[in-house]
C-alpha atoms as a PDB file:
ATOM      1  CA  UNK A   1     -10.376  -5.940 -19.523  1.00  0.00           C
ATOM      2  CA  UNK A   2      -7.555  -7.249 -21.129  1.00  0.00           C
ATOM      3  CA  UNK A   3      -7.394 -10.363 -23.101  1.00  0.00           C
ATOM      4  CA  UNK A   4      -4.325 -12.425 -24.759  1.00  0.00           C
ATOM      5  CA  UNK A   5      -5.389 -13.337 -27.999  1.00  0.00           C
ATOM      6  CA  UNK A   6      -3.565 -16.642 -28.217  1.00  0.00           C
ATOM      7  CA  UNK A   7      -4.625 -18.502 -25.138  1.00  0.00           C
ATOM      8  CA  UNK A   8      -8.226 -16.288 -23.934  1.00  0.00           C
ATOM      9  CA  UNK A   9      -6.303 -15.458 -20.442  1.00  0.00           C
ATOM     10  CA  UNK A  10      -7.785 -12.039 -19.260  1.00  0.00           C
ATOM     11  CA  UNK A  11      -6.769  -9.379 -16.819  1.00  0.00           C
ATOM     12  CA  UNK A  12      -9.040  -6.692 -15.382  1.00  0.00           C
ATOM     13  CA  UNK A  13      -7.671  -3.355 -14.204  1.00  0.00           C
ATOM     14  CA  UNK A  14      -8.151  -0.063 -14.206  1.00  0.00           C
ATOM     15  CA  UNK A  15      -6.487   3.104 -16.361  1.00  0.00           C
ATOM     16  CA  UNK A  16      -6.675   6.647 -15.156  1.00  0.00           C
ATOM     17  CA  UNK A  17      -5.191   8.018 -18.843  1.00  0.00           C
ATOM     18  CA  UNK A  18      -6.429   8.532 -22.214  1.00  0.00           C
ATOM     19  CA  UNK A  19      -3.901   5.427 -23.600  1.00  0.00           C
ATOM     20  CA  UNK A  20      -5.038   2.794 -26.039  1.00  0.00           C
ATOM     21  CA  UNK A  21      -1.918   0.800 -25.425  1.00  0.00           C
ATOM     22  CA  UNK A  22      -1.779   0.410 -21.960  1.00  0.00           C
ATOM     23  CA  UNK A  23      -2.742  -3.254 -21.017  1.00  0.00           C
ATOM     24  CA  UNK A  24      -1.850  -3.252 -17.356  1.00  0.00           C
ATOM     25  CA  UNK A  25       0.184  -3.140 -14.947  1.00  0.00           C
ATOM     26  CA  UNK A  26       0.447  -6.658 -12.719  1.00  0.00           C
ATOM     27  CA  UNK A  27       3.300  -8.545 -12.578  1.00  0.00           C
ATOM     28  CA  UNK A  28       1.475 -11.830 -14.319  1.00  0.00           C
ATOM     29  CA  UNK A  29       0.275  -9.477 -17.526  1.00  0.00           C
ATOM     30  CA  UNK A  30       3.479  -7.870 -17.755  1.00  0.00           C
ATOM     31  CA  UNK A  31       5.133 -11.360 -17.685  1.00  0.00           C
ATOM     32  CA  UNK A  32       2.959 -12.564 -20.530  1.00  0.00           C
ATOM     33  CA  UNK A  33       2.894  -9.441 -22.489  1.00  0.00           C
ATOM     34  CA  UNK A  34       6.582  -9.684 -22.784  1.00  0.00           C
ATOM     35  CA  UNK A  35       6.253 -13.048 -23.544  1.00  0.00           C
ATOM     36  CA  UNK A  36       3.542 -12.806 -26.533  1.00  0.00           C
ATOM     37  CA  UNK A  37       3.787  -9.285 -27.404  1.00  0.00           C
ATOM     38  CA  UNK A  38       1.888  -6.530 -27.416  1.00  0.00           C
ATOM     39  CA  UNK A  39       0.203  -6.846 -30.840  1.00  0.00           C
ATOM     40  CA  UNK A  40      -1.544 -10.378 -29.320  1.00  0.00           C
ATOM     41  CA  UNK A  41      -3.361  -8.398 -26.692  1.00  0.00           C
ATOM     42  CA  UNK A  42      -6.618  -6.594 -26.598  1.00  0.00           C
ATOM     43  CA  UNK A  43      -8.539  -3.896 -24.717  1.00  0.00           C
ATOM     44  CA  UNK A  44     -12.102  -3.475 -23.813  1.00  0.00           C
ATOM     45  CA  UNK A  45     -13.413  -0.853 -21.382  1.00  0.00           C
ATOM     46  CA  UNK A  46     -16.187  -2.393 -19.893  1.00  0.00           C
ATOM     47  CA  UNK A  47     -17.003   0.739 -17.400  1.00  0.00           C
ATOM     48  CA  UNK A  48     -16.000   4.719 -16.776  1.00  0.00           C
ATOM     49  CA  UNK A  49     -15.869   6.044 -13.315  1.00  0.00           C
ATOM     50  CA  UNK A  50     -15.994   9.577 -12.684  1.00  0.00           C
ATOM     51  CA  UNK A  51     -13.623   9.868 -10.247  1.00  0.00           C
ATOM     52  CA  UNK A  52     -10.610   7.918  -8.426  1.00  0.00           C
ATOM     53  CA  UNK A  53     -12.631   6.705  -5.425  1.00  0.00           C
ATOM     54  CA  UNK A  54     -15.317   5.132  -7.473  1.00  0.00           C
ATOM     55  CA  UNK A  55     -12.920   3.929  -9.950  1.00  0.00           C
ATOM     56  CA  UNK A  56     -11.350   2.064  -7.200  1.00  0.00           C
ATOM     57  CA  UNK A  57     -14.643   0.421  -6.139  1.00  0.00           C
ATOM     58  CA  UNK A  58     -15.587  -0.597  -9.441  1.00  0.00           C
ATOM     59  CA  UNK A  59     -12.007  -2.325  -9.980  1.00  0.00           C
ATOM     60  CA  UNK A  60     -12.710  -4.574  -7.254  1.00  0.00           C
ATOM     61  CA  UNK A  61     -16.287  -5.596  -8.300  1.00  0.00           C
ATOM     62  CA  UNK A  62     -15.634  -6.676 -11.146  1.00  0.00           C
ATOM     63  CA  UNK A  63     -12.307  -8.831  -9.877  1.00  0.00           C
ATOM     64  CA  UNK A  64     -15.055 -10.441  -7.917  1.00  0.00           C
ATOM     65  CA  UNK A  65     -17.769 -10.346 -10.317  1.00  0.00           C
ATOM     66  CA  UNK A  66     -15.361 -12.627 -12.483  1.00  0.00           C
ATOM     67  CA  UNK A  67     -13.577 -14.111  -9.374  1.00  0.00           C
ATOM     68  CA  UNK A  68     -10.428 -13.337 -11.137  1.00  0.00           C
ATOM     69  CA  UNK A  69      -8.056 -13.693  -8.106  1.00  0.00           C
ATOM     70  CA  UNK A  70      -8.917 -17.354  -8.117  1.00  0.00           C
ATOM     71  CA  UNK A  71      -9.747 -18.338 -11.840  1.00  0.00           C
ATOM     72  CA  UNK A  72      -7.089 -19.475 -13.483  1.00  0.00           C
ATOM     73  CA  UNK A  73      -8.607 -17.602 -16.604  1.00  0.00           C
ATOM     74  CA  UNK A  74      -6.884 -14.272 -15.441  1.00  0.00           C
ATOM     75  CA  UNK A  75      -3.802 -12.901 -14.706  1.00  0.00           C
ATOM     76  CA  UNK A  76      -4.723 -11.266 -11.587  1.00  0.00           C
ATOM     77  CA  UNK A  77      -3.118 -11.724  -8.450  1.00  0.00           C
ATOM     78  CA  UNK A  78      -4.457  -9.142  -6.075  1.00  0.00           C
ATOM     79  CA  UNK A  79      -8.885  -7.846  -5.566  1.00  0.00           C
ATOM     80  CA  UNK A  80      -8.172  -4.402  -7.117  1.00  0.00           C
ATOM     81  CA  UNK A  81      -9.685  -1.523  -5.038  1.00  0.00           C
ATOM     82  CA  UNK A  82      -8.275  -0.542  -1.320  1.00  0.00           C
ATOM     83  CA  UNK A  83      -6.705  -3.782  -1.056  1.00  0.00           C
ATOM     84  CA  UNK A  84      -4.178  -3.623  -4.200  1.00  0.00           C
ATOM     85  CA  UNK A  85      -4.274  -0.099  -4.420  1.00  0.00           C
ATOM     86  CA  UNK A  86      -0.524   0.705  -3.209  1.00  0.00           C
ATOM     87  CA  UNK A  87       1.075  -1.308  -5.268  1.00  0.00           C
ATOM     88  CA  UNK A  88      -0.754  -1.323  -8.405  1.00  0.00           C
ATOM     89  CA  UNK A  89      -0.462   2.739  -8.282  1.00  0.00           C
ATOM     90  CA  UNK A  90       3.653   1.984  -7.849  1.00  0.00           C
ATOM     91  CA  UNK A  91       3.912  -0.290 -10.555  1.00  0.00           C
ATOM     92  CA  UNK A  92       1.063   2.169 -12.905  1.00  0.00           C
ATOM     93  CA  UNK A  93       3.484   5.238 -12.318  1.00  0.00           C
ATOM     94  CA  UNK A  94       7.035   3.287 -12.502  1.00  0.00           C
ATOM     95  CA  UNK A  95       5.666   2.272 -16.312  1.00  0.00           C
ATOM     96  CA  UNK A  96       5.389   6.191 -17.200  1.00  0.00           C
ATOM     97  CA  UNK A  97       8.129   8.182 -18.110  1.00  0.00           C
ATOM     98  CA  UNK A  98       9.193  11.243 -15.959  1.00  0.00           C
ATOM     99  CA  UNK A  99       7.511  13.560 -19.062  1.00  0.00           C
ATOM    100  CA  UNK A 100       4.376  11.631 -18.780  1.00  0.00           C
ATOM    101  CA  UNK A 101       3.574  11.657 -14.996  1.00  0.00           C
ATOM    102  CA  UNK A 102       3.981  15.162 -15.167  1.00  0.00           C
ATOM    103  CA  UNK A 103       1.867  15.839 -18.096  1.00  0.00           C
ATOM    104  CA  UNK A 104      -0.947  13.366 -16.691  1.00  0.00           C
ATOM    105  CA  UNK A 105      -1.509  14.566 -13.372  1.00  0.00           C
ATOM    106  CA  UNK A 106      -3.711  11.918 -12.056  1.00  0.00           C
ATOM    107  CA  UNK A 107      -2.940  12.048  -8.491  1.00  0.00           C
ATOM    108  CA  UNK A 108      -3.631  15.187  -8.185  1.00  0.00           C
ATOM    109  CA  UNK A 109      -7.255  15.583  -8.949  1.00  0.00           C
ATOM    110  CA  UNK A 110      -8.524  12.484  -7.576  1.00  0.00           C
ATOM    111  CA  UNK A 111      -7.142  13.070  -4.050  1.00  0.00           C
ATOM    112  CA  UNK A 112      -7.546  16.640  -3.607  1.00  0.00           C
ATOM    113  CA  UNK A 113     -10.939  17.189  -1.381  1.00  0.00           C
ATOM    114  CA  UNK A 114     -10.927  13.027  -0.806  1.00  0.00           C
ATOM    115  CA  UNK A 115     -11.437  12.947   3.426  1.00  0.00           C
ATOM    116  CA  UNK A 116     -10.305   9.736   4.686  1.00  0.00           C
ATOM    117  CA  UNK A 117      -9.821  11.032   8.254  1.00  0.00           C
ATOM    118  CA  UNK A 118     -12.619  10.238  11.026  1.00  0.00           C
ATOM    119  CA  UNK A 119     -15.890   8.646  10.161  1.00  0.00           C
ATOM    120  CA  UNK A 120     -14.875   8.861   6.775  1.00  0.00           C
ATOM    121  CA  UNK A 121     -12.265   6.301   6.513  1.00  0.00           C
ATOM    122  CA  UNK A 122     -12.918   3.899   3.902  1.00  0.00           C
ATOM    123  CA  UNK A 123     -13.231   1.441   6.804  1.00  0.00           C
ATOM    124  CA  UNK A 124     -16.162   3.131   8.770  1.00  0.00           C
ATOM    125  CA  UNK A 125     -17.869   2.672   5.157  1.00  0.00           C
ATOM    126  CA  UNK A 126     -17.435  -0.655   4.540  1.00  0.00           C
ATOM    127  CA  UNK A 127     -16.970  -3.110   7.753  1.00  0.00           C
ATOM    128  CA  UNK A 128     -15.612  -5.705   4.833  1.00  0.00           C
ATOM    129  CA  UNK A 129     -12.639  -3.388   3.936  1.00  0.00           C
ATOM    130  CA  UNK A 130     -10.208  -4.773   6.577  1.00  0.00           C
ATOM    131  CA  UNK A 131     -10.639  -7.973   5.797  1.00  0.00           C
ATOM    132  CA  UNK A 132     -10.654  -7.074   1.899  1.00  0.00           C
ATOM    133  CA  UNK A 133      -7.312  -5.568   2.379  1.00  0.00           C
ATOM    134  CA  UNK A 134      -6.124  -8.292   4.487  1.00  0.00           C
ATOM    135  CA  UNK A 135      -6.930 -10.913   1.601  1.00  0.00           C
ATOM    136  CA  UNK A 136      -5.227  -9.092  -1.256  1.00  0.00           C
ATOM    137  CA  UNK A 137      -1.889  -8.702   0.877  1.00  0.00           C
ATOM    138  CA  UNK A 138      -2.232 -12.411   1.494  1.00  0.00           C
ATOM    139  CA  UNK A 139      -3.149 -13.168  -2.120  1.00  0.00           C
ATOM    140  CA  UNK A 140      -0.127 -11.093  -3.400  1.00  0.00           C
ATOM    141  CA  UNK A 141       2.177 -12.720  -0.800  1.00  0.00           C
ATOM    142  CA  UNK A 142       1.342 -15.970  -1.631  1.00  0.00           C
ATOM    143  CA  UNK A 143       2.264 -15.829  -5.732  1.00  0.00           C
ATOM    144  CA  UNK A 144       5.701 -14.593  -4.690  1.00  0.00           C
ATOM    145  CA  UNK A 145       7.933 -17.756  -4.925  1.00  0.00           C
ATOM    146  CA  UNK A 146      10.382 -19.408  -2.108  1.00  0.00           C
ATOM    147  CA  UNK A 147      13.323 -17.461  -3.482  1.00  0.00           C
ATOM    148  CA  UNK A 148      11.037 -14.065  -3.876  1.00  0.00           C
ATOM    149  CA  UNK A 149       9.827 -13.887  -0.240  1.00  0.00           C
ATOM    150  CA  UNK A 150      12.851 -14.637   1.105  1.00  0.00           C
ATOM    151  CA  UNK A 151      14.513 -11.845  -1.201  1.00  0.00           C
ATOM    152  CA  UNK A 152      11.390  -9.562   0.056  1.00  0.00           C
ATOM    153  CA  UNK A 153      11.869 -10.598   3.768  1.00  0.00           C
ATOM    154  CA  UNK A 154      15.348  -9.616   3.655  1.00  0.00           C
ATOM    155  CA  UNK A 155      14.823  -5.847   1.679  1.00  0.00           C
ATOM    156  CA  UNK A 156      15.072  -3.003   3.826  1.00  0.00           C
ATOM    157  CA  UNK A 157      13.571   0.250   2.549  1.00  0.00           C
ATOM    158  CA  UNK A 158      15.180   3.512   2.748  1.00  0.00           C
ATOM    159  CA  UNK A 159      12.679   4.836   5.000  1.00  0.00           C
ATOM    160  CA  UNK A 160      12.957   1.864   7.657  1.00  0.00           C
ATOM    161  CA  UNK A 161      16.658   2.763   7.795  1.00  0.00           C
ATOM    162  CA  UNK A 162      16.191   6.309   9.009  1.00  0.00           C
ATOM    163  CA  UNK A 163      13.443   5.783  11.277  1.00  0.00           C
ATOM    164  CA  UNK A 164      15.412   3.042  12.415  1.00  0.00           C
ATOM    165  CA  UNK A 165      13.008   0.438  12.442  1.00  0.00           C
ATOM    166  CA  UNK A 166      14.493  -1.724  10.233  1.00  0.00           C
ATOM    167  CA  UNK A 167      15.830  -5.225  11.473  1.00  0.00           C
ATOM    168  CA  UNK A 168      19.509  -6.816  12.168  1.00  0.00           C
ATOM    169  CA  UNK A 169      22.581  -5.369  11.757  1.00  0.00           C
ATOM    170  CA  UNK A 170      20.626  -3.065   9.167  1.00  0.00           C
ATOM    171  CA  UNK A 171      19.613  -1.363  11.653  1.00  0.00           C
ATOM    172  CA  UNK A 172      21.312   2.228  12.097  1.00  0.00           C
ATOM    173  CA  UNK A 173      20.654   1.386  15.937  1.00  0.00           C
ATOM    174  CA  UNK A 174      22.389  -1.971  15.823  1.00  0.00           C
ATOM    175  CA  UNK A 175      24.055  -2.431  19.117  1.00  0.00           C
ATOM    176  CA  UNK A 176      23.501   1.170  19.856  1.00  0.00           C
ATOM    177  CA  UNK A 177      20.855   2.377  22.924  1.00  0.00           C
ATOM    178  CA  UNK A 178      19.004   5.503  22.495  1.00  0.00           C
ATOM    179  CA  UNK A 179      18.038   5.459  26.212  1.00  0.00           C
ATOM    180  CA  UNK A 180      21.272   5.327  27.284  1.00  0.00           C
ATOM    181  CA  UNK A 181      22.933   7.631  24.036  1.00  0.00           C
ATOM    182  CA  UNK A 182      20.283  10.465  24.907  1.00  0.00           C
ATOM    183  CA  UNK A 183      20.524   9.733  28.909  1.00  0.00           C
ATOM    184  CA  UNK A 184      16.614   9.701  28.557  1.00  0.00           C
ATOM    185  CA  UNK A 185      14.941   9.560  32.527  1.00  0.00           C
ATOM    186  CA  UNK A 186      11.013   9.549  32.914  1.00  0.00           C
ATOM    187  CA  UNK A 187       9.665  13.199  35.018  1.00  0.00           C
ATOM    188  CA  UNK A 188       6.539  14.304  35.986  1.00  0.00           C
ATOM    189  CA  UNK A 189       3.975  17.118  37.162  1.00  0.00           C
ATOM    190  CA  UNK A 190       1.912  14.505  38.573  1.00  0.00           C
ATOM    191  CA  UNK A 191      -0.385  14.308  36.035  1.00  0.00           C
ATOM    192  CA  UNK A 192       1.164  14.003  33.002  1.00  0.00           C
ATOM    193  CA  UNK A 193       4.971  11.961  32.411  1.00  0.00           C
ATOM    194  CA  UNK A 194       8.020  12.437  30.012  1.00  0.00           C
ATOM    195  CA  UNK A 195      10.251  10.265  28.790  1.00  0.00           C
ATOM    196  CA  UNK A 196      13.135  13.071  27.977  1.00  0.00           C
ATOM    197  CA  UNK A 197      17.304  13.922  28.318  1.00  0.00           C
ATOM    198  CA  UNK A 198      18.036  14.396  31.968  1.00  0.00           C
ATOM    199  CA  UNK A 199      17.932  17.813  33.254  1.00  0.00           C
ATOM    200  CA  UNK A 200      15.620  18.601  30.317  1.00  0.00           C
ATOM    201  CA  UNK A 201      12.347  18.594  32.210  1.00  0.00           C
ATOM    202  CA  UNK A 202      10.229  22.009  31.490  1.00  0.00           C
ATOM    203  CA  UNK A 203       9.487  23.597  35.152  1.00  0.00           C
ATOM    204  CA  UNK A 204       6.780  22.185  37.248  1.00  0.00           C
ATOM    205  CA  UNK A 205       7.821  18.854  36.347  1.00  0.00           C
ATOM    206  CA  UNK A 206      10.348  16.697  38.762  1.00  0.00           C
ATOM    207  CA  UNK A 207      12.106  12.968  38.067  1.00  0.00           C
ATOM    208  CA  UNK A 208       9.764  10.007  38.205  1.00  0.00           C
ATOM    209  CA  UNK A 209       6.252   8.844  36.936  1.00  0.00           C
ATOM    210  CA  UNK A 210       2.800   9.027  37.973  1.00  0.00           C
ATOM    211  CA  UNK A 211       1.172   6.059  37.968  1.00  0.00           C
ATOM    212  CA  UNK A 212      -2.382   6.304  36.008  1.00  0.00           C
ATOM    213  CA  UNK A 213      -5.147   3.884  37.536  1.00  0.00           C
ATOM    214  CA  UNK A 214      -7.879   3.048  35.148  1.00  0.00           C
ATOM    215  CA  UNK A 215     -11.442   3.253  37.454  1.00  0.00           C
ATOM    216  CA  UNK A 216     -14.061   0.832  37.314  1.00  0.00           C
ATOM    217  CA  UNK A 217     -17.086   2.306  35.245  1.00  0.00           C
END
């Protein structure tokens, strides 16, 4: 838990490094770090986790235990845990330098051996965790101002661009048809159908679709 000395305002987060001057990494603390300076901040640990996944977990109970989302006694904007995991982590990382994330090595033990596949998704443990991420996406959205959002809403990633999902004319596809650039027809073997180039089909199969009828159980 961090606390500015000059006005009591607190933030709660977690650290996964040996580093008595780290004092978080939200955009609010940051803000008011730079603003007071470093030397008018403080530092208590007020738990140890043994590993990443329980670290997580403990982040976000004690954002709730304090309700610090809400109070206007913190800095914190999103509940810690699953829900501001992804960005938290991006912002955590961008503060190192390239020397230090590759002397720390914290990814790399926490996830290794971590199964989130199946039954042991985070979500099949806890039937709260959509709605926990949900809420901390919303939270986060909502302490972006008019001019942020809109700047947000109009960023295309990198990624987006070559999968070719992104939107508008920044769309690598815009005005272009990959049905009609690949010549892509449906064919079948009765059973199964592929949506492929013409004359592509693997043998067996012929042009069209089978049509699959869900029966009445």
């Amino acid at each position: 838990m961090t606390t500015n000395n000059i006005n009591g305002k607190k933030y709660i987060g977690l650290c996964t490094r040996k580093d008595d001057n780290y004092l978080g990494s939200g955009k609010l603390i940051k803000e008011a770090i730079k603003k007071y300076g470093k030397e008018n901040f403080s530092r208590e640990i007020i738990e140890e986790c043994d590993d990443f996944e329980h670290l997580l977990e403990r982040e976000q109970y004690w954002i709730g235990k304090f309700n610090a989302v809400e109070s206007k006694e913190f800095y914190n904007l999103s509940y810690g845990g699953y829900a501001g995991n992804s960005e938290l982590l991006k912002e955590y990382w961008s503060s190192m330098t390239k020397e230090e994330r590759q002397n720390a090595r914290n990814w790399k033990p926490h996830f290794l051996g971590l199964d989130q596949t199946g039954d042991n998704h985070i979500s099949k443990k806890d039937p709260k965790w959509k709605d926990k991420v949900s809420k901390g996406v919303k939270s986060t959205w909502d302490n972006y101002s008019d001019v942020e959002k809109e700047k947000r809403g109009k960023a295309v990633s990198k990624s987006r661009k070559k999968l070719g999902s992104a939107k508008g004319e920044k769309n690598p596809m815009y005005g272009r048809s990959i049905v009609c650039e690949k010549n892509l027809k449906w064919y079948t073997n009765g059973i199964d159908n592929l949506y492929i180039t013409e004359n592509t089909e693997p043998h067996g199969f012929r042009r069209g679709r089978t049509i699959k009828r869900k029966e009445n159980v």
